[in-house]
PDB file of N, CA and C in Angstrom:
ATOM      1  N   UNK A   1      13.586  -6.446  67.000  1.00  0.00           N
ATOM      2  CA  UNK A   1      15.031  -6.325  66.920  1.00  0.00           C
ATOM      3  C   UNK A   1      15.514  -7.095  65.701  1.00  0.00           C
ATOM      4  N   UNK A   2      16.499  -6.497  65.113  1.00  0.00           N
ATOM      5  CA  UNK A   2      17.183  -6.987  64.121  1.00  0.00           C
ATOM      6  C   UNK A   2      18.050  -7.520  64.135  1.00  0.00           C
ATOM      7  N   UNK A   3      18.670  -8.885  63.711  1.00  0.00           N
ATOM      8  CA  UNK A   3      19.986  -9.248  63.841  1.00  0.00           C
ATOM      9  C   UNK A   3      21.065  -9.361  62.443  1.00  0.00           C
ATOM     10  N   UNK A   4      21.767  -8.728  62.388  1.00  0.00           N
ATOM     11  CA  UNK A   4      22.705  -8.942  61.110  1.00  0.00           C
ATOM     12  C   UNK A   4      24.319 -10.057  61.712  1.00  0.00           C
ATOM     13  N   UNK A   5      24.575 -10.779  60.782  1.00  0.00           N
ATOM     14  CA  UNK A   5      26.035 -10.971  60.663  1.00  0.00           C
ATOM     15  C   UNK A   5      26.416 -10.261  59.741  1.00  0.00           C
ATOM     16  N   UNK A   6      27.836  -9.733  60.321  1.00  0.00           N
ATOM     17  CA  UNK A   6      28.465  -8.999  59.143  1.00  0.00           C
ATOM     18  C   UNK A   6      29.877  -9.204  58.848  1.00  0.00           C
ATOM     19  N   UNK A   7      30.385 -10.215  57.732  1.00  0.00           N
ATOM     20  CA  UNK A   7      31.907 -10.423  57.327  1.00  0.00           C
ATOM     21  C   UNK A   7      32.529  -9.224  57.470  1.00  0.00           C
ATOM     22  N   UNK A   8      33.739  -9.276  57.462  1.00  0.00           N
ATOM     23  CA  UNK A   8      34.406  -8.621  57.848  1.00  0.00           C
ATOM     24  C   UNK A   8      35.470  -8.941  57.209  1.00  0.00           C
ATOM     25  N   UNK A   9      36.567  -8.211  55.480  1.00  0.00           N
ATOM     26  CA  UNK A   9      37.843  -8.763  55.718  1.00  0.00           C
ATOM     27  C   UNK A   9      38.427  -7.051  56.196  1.00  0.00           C
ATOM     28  N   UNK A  10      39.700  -7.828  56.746  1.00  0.00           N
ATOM     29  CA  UNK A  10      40.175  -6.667  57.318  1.00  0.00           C
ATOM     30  C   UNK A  10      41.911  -6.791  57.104  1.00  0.00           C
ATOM     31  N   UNK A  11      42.713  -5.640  56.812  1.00  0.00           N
ATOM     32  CA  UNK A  11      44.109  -5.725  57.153  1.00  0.00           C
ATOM     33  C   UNK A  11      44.674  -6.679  58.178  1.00  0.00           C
ATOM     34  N   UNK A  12      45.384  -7.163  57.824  1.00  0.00           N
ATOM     35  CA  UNK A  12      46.058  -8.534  58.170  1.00  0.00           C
ATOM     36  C   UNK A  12      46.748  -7.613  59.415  1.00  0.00           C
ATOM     37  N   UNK A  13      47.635  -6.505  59.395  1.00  0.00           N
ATOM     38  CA  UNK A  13      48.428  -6.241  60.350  1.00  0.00           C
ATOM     39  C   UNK A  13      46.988  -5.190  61.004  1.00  0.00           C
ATOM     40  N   UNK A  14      46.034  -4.832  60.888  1.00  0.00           N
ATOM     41  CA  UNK A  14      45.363  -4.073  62.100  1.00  0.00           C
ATOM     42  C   UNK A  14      44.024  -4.709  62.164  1.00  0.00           C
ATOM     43  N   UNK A  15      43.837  -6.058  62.186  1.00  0.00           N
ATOM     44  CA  UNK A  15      43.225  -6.604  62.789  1.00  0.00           C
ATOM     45  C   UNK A  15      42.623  -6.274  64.143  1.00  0.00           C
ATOM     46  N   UNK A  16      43.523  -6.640  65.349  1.00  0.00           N
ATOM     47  CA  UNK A  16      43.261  -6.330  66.523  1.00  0.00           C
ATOM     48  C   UNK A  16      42.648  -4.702  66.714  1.00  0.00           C
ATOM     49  N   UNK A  17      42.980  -3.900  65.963  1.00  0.00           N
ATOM     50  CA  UNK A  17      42.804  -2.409  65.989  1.00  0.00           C
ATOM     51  C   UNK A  17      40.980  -2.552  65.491  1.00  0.00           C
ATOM     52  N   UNK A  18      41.013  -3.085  64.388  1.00  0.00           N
ATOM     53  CA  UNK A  18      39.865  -2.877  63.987  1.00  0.00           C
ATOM     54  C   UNK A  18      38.881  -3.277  64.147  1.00  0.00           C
ATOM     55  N   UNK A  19      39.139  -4.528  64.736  1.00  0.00           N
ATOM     56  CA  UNK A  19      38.276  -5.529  65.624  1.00  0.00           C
ATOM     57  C   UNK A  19      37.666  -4.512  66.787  1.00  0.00           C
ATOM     58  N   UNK A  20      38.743  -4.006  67.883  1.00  0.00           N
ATOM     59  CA  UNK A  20      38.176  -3.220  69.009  1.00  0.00           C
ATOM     60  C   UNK A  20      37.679  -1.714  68.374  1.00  0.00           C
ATOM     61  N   UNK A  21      38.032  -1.190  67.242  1.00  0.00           N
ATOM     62  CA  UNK A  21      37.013  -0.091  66.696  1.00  0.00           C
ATOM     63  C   UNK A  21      35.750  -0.417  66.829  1.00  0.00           C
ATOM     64  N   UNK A  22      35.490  -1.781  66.101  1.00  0.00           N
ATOM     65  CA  UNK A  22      34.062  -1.799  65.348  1.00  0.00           C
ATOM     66  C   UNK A  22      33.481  -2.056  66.317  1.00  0.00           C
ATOM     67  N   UNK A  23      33.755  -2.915  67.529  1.00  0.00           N
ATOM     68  CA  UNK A  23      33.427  -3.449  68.655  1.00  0.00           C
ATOM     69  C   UNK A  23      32.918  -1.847  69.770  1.00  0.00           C
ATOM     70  N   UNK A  24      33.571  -1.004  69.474  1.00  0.00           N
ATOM     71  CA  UNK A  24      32.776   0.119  70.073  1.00  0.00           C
ATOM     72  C   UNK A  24      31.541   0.785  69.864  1.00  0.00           C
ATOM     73  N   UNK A  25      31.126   0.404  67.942  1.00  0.00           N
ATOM     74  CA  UNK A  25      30.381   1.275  67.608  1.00  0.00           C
ATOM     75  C   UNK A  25      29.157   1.072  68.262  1.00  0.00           C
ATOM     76  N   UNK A  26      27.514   1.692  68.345  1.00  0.00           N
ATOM     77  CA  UNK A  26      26.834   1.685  68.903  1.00  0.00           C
ATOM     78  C   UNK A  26      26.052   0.798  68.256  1.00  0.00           C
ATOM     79  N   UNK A  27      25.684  -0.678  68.283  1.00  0.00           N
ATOM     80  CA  UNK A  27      24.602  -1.546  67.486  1.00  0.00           C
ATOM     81  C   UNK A  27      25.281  -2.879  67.391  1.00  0.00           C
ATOM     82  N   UNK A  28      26.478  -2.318  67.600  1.00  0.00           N
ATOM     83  CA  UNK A  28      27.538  -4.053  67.328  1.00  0.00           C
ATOM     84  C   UNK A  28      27.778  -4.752  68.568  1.00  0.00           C
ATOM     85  N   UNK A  29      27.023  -5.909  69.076  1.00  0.00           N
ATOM     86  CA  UNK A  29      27.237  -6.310  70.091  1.00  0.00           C
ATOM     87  C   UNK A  29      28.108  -7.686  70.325  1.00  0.00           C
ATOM     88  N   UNK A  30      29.210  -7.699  69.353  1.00  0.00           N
ATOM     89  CA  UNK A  30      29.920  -8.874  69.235  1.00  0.00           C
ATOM     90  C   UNK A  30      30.496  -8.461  68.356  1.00  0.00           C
ATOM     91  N   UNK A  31      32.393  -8.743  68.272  1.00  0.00           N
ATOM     92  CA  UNK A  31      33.238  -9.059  66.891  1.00  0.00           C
ATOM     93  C   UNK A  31      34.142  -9.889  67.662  1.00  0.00           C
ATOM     94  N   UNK A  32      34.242 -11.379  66.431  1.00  0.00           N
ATOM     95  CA  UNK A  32      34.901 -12.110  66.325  1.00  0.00           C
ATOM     96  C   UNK A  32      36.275 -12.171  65.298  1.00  0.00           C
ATOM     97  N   UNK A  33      37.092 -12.462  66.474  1.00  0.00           N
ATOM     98  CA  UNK A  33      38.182 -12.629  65.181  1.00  0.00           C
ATOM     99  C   UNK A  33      37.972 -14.145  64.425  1.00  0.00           C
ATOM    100  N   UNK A  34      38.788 -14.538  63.913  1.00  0.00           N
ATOM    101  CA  UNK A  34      38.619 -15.502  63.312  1.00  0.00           C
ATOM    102  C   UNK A  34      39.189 -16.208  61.951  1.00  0.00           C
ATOM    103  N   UNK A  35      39.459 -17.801  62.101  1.00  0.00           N
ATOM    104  CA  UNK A  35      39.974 -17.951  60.564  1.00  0.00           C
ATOM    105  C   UNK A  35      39.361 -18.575  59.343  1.00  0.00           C
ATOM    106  N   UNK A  36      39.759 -18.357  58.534  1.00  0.00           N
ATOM    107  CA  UNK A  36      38.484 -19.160  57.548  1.00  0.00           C
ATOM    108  C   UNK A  36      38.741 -17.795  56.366  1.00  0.00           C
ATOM    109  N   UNK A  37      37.307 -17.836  55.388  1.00  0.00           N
ATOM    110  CA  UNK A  37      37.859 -17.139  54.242  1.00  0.00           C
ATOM    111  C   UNK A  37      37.263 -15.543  54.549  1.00  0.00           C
ATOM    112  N   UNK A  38      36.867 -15.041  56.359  1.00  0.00           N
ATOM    113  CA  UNK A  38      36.844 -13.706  56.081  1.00  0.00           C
ATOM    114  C   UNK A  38      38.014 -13.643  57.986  1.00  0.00           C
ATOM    115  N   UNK A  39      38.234 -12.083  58.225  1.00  0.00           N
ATOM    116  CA  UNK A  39      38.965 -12.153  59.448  1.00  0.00           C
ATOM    117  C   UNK A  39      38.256 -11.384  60.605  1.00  0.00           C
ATOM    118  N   UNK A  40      37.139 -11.020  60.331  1.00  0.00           N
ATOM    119  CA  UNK A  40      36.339 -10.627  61.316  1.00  0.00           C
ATOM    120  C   UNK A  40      35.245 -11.236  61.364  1.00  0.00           C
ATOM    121  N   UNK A  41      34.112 -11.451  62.172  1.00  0.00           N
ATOM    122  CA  UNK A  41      32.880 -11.220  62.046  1.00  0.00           C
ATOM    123  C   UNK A  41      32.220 -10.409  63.141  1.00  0.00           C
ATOM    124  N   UNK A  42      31.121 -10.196  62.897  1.00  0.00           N
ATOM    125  CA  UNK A  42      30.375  -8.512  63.577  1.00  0.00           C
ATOM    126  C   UNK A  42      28.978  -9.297  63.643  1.00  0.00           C
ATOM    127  N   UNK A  43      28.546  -9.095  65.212  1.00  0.00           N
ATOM    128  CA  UNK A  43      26.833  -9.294  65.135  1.00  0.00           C
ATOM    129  C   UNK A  43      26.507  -8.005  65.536  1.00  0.00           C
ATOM    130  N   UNK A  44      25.263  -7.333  64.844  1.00  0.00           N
ATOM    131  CA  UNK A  44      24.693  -6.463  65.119  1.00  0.00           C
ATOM    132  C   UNK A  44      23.151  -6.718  65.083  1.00  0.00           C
ATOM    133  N   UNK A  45      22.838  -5.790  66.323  1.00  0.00           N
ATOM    134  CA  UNK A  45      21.267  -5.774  66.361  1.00  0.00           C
ATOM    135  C   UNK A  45      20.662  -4.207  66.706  1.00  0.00           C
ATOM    136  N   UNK A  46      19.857  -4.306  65.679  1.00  0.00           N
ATOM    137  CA  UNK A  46      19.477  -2.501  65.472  1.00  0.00           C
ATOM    138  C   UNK A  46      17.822  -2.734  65.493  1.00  0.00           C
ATOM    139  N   UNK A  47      17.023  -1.518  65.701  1.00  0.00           N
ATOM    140  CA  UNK A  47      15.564  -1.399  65.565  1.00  0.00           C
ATOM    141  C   UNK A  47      14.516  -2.222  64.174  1.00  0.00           C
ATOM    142  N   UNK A  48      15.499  -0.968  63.138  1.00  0.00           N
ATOM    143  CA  UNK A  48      15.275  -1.324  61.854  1.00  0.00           C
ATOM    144  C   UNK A  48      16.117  -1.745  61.028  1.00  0.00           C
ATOM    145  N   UNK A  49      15.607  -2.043  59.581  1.00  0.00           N
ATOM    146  CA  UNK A  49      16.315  -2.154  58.916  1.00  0.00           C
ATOM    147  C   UNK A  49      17.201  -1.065  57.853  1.00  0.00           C
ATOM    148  N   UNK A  50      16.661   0.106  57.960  1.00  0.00           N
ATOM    149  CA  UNK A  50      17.205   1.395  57.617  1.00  0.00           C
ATOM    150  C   UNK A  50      18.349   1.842  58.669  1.00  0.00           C
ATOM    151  N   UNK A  51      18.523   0.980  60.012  1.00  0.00           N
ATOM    152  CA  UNK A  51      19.590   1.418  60.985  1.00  0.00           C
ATOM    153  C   UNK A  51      20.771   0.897  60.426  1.00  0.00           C
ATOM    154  N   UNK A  52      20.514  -0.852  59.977  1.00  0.00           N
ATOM    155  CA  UNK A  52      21.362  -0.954  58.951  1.00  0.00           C
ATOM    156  C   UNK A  52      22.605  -0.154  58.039  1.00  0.00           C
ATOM    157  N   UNK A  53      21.748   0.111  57.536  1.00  0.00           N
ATOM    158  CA  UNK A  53      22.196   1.260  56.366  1.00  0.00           C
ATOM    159  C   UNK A  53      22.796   2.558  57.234  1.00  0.00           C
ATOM    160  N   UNK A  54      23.048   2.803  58.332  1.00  0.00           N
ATOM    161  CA  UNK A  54      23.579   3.749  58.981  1.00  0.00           C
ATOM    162  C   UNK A  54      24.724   3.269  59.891  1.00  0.00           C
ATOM    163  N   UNK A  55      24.743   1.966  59.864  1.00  0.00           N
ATOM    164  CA  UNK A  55      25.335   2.116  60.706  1.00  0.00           C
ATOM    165  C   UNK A  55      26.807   0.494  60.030  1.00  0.00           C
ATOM    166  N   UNK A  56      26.747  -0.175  58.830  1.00  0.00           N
ATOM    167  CA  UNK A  56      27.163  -1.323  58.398  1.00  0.00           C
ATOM    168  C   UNK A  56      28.028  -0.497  57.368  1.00  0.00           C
ATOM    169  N   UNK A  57      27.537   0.331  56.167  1.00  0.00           N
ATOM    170  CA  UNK A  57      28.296   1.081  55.232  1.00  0.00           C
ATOM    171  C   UNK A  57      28.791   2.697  55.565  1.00  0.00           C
ATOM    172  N   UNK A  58      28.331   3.108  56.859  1.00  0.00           N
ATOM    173  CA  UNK A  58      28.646   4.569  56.900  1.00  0.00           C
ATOM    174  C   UNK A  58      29.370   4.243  58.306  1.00  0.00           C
ATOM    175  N   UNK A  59      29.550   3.408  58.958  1.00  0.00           N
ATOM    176  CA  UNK A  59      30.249   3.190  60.231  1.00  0.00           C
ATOM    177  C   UNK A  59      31.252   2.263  60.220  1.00  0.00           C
ATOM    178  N   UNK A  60      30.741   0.814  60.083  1.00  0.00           N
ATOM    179  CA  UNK A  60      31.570  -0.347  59.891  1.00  0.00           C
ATOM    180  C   UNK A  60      32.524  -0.274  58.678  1.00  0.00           C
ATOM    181  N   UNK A  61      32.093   0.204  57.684  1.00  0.00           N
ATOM    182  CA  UNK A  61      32.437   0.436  56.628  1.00  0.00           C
ATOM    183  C   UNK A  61      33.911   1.294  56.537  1.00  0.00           C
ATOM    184  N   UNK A  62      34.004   2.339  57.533  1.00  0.00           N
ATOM    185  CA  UNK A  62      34.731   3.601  57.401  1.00  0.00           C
ATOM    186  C   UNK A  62      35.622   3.372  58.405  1.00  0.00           C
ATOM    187  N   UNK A  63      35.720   2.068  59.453  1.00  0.00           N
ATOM    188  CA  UNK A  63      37.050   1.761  60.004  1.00  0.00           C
ATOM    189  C   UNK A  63      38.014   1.456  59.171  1.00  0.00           C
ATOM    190  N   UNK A  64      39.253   2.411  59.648  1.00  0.00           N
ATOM    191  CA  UNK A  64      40.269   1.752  59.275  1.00  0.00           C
ATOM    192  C   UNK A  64      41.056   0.389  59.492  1.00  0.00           C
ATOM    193  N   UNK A  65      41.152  -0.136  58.320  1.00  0.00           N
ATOM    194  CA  UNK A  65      41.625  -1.047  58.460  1.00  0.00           C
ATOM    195  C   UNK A  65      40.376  -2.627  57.924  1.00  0.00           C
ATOM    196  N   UNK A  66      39.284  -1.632  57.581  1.00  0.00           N
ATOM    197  CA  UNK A  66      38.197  -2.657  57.127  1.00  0.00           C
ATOM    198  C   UNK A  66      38.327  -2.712  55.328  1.00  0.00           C
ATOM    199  N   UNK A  67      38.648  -3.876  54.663  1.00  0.00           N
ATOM    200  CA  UNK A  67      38.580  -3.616  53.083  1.00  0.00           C
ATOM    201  C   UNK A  67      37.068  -3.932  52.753  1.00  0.00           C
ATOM    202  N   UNK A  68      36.136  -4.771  52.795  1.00  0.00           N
ATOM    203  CA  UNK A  68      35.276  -5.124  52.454  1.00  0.00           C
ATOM    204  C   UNK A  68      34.410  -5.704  53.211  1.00  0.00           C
ATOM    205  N   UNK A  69      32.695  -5.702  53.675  1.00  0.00           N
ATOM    206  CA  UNK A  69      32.356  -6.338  53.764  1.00  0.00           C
ATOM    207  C   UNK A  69      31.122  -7.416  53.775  1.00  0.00           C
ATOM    208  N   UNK A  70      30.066  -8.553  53.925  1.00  0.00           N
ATOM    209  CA  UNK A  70      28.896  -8.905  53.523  1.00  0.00           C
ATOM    210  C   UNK A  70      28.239  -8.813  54.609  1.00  0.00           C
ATOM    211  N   UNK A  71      26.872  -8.941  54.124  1.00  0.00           N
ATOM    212  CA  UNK A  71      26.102  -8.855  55.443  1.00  0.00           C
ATOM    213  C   UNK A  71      24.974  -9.467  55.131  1.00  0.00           C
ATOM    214  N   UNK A  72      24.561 -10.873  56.548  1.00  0.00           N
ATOM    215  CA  UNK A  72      24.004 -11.608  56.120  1.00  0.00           C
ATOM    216  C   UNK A  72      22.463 -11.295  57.376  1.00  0.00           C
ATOM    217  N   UNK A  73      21.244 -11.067  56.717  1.00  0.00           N
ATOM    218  CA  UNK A  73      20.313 -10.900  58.264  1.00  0.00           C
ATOM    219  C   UNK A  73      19.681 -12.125  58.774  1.00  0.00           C
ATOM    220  N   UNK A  74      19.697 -12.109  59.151  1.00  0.00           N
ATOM    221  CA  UNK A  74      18.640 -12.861  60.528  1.00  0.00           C
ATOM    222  C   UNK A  74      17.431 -13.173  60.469  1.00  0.00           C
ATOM    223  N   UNK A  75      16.727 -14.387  60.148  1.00  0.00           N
ATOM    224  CA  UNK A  75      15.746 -14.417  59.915  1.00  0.00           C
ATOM    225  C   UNK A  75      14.927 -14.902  61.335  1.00  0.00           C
ATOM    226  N   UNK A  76      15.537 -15.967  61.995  1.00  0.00           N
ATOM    227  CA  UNK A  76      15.014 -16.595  63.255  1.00  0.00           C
ATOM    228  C   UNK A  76      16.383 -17.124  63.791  1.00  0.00           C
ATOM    229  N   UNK A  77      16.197 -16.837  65.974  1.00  0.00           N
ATOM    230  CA  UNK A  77      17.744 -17.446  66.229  1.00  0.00           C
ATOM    231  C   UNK A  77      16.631 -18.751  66.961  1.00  0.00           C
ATOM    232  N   UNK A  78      17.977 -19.923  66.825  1.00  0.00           N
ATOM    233  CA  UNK A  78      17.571 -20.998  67.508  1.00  0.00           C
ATOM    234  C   UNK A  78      18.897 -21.397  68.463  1.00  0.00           C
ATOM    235  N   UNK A  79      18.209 -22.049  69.272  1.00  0.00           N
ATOM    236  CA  UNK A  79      19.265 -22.276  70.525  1.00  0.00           C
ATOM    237  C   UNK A  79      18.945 -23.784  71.148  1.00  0.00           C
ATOM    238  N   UNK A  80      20.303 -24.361  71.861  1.00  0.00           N
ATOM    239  CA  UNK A  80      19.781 -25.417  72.758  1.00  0.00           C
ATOM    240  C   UNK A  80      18.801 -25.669  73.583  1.00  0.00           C
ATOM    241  N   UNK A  81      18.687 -23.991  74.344  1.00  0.00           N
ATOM    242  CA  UNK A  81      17.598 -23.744  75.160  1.00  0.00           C
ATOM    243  C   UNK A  81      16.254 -23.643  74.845  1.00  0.00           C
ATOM    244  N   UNK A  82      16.162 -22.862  73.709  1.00  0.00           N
ATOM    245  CA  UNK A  82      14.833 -22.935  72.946  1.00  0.00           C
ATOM    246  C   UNK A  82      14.486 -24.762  72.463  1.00  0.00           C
ATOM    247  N   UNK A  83      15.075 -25.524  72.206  1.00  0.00           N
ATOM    248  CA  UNK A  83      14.591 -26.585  71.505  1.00  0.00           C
ATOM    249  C   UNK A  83      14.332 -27.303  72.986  1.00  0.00           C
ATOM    250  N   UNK A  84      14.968 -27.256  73.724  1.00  0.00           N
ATOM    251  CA  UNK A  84      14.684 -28.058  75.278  1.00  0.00           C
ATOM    252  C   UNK A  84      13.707 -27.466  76.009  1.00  0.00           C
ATOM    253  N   UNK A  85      13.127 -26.286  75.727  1.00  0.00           N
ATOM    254  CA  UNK A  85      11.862 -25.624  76.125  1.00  0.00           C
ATOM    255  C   UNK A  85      10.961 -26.269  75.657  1.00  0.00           C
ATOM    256  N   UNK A  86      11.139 -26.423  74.104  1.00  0.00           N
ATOM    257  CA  UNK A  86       9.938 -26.917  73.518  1.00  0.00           C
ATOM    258  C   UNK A  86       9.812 -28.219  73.652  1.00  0.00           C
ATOM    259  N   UNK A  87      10.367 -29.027  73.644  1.00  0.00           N
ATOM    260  CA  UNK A  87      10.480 -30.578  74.466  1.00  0.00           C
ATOM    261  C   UNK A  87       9.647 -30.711  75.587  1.00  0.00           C
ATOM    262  N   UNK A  88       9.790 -29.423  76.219  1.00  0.00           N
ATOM    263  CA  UNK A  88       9.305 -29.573  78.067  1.00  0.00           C
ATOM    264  C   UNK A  88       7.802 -28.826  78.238  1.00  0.00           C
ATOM    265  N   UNK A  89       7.541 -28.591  76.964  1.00  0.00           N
ATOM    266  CA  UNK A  89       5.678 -28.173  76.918  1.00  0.00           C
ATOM    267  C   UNK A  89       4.940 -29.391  77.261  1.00  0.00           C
ATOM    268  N   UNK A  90       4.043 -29.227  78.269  1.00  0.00           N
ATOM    269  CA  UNK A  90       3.134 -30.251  78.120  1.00  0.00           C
ATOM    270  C   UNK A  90       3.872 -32.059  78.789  1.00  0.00           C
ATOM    271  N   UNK A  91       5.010 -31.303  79.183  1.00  0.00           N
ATOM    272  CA  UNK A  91       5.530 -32.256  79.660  1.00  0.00           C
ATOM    273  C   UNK A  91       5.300 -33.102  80.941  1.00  0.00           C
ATOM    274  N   UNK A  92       4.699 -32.024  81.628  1.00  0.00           N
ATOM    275  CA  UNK A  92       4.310 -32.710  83.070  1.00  0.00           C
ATOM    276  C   UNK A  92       2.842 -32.925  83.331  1.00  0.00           C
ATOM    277  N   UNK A  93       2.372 -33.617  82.227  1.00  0.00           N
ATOM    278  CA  UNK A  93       1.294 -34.088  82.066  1.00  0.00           C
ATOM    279  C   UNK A  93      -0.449 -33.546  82.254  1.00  0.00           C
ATOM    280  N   UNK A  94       0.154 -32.312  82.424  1.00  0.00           N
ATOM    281  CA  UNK A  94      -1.243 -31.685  82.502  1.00  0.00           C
ATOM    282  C   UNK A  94      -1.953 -30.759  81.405  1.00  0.00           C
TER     283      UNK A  94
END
């Protein structure tokens, strides 16, 4: 599985619109609104990396109300849980 972040700037007045567009498409399993220097962000997780390309510039791309946006992939996720797993290897002494 693949994970992308994907910026997002978007029209100031259809925000909310475009937020719940992109949030439908099939691969995007998260959009954040948000403030800072973009107004969306988008996690997507697809097979490949050619799904990408089908689905970030020919989908995400073509909401209205989206002007531009980057896309950053995923190399490894880390979590609280994962690091407290690995703490607890070998932990009970055997």
């Amino acid at each position: 599985m693949i994970t992308a972040i994907v910026m997002i700037h978007a029209e100031a007045d259809r925000i909310p619109e475009t937020a719940q567009a992109i949030a439908d498409i099939d691969g995007v399993s998260e959009v954040y609104s948000c403030a800072g220097d973009v107004d969306l962000v988008a996690i997507v997780r697809v097979a490949a990396h050619e799904d990408l390309a089908d689905l970030i510039p020919a989908k995400i791309g073509k909401v209205t109300g989206v002007v531009d946006t980057d896309t950053h992939i995923a190399f490894r996720s880390y979590s609280r849980a994962d690091t407290e797993t690995a703490f607890d290897i070998g932990a009970d002494g055997d």
